[in-house]
C-alpha atoms as a PDB file:
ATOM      1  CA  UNK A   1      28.956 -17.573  20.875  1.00  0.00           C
ATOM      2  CA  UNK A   2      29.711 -21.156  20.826  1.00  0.00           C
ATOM      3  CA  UNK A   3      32.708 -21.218  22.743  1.00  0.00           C
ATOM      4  CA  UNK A   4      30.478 -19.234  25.640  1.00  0.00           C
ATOM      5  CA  UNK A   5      28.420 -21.881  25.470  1.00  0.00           C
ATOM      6  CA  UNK A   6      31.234 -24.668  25.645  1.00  0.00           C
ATOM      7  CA  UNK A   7      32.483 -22.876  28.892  1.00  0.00           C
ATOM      8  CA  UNK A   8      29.037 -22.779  30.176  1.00  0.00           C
ATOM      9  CA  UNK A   9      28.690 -26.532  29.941  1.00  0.00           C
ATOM     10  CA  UNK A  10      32.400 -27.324  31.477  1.00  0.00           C
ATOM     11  CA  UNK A  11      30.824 -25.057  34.643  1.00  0.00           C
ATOM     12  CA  UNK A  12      27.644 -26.951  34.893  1.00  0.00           C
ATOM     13  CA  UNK A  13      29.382 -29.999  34.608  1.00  0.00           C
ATOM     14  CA  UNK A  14      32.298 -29.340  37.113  1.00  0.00           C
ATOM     15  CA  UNK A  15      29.884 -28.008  39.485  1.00  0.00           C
ATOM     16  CA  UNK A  16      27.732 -31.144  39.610  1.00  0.00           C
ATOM     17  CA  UNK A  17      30.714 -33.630  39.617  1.00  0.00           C
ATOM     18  CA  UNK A  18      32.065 -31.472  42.572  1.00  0.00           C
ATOM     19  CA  UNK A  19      28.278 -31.561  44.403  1.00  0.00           C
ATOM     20  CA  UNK A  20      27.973 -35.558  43.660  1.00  0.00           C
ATOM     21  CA  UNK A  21      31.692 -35.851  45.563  1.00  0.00           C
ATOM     22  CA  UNK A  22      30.398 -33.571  48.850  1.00  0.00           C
ATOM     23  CA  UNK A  23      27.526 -35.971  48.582  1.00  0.00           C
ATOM     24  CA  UNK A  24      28.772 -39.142  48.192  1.00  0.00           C
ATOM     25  CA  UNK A  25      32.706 -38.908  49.886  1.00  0.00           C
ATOM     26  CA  UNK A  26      32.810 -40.721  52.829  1.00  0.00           C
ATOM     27  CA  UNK A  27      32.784 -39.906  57.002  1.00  0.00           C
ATOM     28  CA  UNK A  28      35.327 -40.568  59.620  1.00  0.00           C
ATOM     29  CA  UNK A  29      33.617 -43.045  61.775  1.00  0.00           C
ATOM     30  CA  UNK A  30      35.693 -42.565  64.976  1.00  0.00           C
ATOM     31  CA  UNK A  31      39.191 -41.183  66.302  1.00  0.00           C
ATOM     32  CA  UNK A  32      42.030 -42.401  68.494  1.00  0.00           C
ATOM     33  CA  UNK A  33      41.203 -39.951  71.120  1.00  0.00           C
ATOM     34  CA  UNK A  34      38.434 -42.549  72.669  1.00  0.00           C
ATOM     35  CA  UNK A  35      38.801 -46.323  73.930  1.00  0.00           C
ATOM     36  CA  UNK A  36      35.957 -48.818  72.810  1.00  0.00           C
ATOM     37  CA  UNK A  37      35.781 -52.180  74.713  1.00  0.00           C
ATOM     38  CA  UNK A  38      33.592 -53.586  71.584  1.00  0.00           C
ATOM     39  CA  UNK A  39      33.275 -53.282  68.352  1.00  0.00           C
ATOM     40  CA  UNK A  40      31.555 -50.740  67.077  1.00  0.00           C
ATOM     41  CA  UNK A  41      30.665 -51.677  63.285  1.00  0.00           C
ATOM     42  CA  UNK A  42      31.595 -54.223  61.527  1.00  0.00           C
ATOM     43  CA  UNK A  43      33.958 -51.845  58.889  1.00  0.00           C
ATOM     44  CA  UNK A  44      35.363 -49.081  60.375  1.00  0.00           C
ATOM     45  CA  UNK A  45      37.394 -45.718  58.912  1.00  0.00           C
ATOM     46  CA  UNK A  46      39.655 -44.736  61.395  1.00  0.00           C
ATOM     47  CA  UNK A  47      42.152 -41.909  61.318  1.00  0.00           C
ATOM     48  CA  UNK A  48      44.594 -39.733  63.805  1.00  0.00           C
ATOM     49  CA  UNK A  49      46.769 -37.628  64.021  1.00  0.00           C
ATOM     50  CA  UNK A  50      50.438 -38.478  63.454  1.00  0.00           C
END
């Protein structure tokens, strides 16, 4: 019984730290595929394809 309970808790608890990380990872701001004459934002996440 307890170790049902034990494996219950490891579930809850890898299921919320997995829902905080979809919630809280962060967004590609912009691509290489377009050409900005200004800047955009002020910090900016990049990424392409290599």
């Amino acid at each position: 019984m307890k170790k049902k309970t034990i494996i219950i808790w490891i579930i809850i608890i890898a299921a919320a730290v997995i829902g905080i990380y979809l919630l809280t990872r962060p967004t590609v701001l912009g691509n290489m595929k377009n050409s900005y004459t200004e800047q955009i934002t002020t910090a900016s996440d990049i990424s392409f394809s290599g």
